[in-house]
N, C-alpha and C. Protein backbone atom coordinates (compact mmCIF):
# COMPACT_ATOMS: atom_id res chain seq x y z
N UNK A 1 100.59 95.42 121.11
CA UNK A 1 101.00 95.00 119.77
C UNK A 1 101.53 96.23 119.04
N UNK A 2 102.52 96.21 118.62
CA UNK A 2 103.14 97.18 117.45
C UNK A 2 102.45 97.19 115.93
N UNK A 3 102.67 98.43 115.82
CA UNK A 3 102.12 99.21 114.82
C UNK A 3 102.20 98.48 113.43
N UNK A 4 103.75 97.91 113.18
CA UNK A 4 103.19 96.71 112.21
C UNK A 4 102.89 96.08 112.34
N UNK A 5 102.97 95.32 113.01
CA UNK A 5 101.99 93.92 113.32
C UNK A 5 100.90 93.95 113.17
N UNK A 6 100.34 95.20 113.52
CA UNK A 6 98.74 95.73 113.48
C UNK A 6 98.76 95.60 111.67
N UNK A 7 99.28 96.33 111.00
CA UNK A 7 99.15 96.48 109.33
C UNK A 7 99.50 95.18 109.07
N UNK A 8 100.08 94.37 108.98
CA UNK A 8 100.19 93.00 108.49
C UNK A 8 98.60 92.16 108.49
N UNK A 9 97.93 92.63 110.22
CA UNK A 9 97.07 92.20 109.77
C UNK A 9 96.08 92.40 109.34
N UNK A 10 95.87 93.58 109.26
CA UNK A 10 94.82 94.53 108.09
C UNK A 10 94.87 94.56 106.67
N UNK A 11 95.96 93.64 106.34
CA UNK A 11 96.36 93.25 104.55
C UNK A 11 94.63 92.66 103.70
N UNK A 12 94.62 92.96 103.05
CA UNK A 12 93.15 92.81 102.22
C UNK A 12 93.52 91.19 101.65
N UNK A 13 92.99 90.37 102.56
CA UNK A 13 93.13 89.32 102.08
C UNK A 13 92.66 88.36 100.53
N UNK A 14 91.94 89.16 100.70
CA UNK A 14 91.66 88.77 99.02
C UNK A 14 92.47 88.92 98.09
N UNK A 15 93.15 89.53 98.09
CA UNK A 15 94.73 90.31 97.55
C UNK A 15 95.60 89.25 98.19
N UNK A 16 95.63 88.99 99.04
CA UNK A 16 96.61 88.60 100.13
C UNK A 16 96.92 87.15 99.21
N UNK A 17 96.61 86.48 99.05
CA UNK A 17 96.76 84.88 98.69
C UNK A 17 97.22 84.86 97.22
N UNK A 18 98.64 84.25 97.35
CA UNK A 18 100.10 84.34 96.09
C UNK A 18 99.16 84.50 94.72
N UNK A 19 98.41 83.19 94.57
CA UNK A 19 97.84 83.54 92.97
C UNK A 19 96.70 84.94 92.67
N UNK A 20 95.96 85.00 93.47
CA UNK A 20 95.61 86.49 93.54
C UNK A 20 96.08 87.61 93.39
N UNK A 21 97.23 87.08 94.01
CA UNK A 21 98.85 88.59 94.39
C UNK A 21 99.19 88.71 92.71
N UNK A 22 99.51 87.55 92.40
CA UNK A 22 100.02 87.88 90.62
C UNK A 22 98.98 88.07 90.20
N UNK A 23 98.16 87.70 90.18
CA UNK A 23 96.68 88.26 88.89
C UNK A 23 96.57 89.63 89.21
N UNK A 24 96.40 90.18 90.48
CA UNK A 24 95.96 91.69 90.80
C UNK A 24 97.12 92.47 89.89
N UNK A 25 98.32 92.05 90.30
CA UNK A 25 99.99 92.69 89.72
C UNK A 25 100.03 92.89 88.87
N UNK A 26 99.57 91.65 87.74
CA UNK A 26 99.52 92.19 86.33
C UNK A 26 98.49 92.92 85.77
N UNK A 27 97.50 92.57 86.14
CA UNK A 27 96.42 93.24 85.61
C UNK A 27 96.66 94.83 86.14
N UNK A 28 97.30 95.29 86.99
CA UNK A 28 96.99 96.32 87.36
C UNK A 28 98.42 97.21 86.46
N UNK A 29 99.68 96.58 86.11
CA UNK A 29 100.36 97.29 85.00
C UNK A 29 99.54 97.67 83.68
N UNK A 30 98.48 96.77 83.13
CA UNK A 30 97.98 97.19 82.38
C UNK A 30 96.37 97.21 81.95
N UNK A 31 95.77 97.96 80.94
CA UNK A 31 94.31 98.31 80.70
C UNK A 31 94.09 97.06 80.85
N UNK A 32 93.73 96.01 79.91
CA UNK A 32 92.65 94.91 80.18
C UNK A 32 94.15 93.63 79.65
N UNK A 33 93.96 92.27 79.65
CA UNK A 33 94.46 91.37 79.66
C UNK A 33 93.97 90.27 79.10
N UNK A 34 93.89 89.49 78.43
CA UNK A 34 92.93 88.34 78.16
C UNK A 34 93.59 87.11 79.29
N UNK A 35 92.68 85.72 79.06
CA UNK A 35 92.80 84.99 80.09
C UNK A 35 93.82 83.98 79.89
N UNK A 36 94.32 83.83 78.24
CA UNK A 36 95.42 83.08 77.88
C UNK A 36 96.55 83.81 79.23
N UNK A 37 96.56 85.25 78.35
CA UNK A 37 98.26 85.67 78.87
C UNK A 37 97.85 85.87 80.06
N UNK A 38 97.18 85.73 81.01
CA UNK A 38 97.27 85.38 82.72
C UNK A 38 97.76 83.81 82.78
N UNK A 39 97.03 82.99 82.32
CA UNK A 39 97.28 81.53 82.11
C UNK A 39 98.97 81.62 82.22
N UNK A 40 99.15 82.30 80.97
CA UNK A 40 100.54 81.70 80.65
C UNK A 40 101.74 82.45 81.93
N UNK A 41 101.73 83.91 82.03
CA UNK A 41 102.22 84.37 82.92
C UNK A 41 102.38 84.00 84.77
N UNK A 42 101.05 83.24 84.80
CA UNK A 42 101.04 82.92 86.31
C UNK A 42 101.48 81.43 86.20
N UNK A 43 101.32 81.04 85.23
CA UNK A 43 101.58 79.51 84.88
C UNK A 43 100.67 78.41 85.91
N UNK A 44 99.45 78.91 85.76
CA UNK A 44 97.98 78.44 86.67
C UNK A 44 97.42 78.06 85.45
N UNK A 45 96.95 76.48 85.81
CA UNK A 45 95.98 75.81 85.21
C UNK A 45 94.50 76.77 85.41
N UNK A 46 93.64 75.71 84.06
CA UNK A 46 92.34 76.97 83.77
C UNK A 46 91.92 77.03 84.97
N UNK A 47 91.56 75.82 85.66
CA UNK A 47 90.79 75.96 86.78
C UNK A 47 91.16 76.70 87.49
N UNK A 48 92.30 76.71 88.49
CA UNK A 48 93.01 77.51 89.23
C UNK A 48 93.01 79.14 89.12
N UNK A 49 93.23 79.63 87.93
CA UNK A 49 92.90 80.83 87.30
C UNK A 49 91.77 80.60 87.51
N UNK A 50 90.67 80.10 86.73
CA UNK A 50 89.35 80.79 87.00
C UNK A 50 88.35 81.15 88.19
N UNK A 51 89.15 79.80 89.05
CA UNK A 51 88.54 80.48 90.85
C UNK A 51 89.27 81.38 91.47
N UNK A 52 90.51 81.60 91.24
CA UNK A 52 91.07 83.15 91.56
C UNK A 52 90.26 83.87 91.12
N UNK A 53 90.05 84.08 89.55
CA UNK A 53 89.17 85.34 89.36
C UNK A 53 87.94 85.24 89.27
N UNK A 54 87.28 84.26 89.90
CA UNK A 54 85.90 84.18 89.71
C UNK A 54 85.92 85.10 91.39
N UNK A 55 86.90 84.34 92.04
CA UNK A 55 87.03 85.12 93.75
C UNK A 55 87.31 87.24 93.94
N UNK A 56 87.95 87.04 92.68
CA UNK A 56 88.34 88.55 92.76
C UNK A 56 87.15 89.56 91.59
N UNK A 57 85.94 88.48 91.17
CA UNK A 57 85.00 89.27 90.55
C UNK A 57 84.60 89.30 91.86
N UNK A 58 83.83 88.27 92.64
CA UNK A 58 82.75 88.68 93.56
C UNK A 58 83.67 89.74 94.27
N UNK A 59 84.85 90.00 94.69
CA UNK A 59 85.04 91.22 95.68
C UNK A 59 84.64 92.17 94.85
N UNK A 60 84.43 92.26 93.72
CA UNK A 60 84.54 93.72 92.92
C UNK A 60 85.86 94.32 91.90
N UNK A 61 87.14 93.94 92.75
CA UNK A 61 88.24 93.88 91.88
C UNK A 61 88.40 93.57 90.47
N UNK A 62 87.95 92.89 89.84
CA UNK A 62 88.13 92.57 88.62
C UNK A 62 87.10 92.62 87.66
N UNK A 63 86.71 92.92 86.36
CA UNK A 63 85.44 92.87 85.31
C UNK A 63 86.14 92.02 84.12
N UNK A 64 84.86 90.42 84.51
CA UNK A 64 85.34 89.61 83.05
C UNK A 64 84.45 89.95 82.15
N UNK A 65 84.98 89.75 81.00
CA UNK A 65 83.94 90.15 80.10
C UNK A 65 84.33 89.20 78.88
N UNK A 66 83.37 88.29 78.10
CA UNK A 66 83.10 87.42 77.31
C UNK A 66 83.10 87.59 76.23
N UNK A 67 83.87 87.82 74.88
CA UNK A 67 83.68 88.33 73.87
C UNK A 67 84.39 86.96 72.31
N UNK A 68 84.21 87.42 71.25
CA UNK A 68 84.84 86.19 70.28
C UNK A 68 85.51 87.44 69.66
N UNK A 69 86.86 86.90 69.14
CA UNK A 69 87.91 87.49 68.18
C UNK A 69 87.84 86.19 67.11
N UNK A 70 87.54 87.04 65.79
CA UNK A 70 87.27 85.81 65.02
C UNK A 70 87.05 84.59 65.01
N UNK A 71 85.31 84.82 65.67
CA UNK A 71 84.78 83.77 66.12
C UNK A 71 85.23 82.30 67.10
N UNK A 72 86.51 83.17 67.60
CA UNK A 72 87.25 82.25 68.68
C UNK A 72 86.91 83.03 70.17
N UNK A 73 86.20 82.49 71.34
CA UNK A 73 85.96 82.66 72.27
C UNK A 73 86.92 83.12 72.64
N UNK A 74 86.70 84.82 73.55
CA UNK A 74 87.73 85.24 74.29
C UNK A 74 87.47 85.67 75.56
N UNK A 75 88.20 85.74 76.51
CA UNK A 75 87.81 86.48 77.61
C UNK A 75 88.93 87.62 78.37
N UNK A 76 88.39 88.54 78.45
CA UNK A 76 89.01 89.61 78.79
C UNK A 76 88.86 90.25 80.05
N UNK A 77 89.90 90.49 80.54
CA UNK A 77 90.03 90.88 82.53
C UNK A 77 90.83 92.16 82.77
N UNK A 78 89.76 92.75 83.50
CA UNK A 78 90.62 94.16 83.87
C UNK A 78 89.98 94.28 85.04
N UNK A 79 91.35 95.14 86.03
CA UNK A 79 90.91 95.63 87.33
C UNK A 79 89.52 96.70 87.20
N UNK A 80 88.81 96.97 88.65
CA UNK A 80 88.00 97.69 88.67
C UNK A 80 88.80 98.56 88.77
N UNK A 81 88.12 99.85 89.06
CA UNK A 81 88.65 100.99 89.60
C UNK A 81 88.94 100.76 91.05
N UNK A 82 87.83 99.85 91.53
CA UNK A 82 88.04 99.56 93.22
C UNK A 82 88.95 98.61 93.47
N UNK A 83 89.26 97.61 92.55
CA UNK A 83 90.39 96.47 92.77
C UNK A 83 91.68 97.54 92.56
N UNK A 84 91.99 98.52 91.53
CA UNK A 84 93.33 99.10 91.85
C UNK A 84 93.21 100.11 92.77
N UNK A 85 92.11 100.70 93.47
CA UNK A 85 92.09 101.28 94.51
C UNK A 85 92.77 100.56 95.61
N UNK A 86 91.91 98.73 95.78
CA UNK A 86 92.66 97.87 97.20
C UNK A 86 93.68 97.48 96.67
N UNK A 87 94.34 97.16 95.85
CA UNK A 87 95.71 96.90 95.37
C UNK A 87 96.81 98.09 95.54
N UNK A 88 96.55 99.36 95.44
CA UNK A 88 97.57 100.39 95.68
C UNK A 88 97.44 100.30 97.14
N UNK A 89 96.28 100.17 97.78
CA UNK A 89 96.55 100.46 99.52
C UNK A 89 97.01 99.13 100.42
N UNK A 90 97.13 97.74 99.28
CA UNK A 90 97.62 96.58 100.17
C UNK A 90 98.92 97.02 99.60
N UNK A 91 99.38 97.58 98.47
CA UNK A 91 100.56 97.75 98.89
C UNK A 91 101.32 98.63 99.44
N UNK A 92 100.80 99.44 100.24
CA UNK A 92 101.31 100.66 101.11
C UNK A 92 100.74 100.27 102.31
N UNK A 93 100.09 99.38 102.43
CA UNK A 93 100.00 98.17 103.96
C UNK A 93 101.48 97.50 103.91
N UNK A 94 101.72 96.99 103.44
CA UNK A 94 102.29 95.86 103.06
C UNK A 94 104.00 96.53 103.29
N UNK A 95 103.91 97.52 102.87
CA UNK A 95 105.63 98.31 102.81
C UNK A 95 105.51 99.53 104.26
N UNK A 96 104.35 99.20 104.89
CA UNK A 96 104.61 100.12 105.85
C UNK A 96 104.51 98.62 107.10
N UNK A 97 104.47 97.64 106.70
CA UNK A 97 104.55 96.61 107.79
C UNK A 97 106.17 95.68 107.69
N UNK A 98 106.41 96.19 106.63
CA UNK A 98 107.71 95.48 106.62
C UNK A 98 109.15 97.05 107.09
């Protein structure tokens, strides 16, 4: 087997799967995000969003955190340090397999 083929399949699958791929993407351009503007940007129903990132808390990748902005429930999402750690190296998997 060739050398990419080998990295294709060493891609961090948790990362790997499309709605994951955009949640990691954005979150990782910037500090924290709330869960509207993921909503609206990935254009993923709540549910859908919330088992993506309920999937990318248990890896560690992501910290939700529960807070009210004038007494309106908010929730706020930012990469770990270890989710943009596996996010910079799936994508230098990812461009060394293509």
């Amino acid at each position: 087997m060739n050398q990419q083929i080998r990295t294709i399949a060493d891609l961090d699958r948790v990362i790997h799967e499309p709605g994951r791929l955009m949640i990691v993407a954005l979150l990782f351009a910037v500090e924290q995000a709330d869960f509207l503007y993921l909503q609206h940007e990935t254009c993923m129903n709540k549910g859908t969003l919330s088992s993506h990132l309920s999937r990318l808390e248990e890896a560690g990748y992501v910290e939700i955190t529960k807070t009210f902005r004038a007494k309106i429930p908010q929730t706020l999402l930012r990469l770990t340090e270890s989710g943009r750690q596996a996010f910079e190296g799936y994508r230098r998997n990812l461009k060394a397999a293509l």
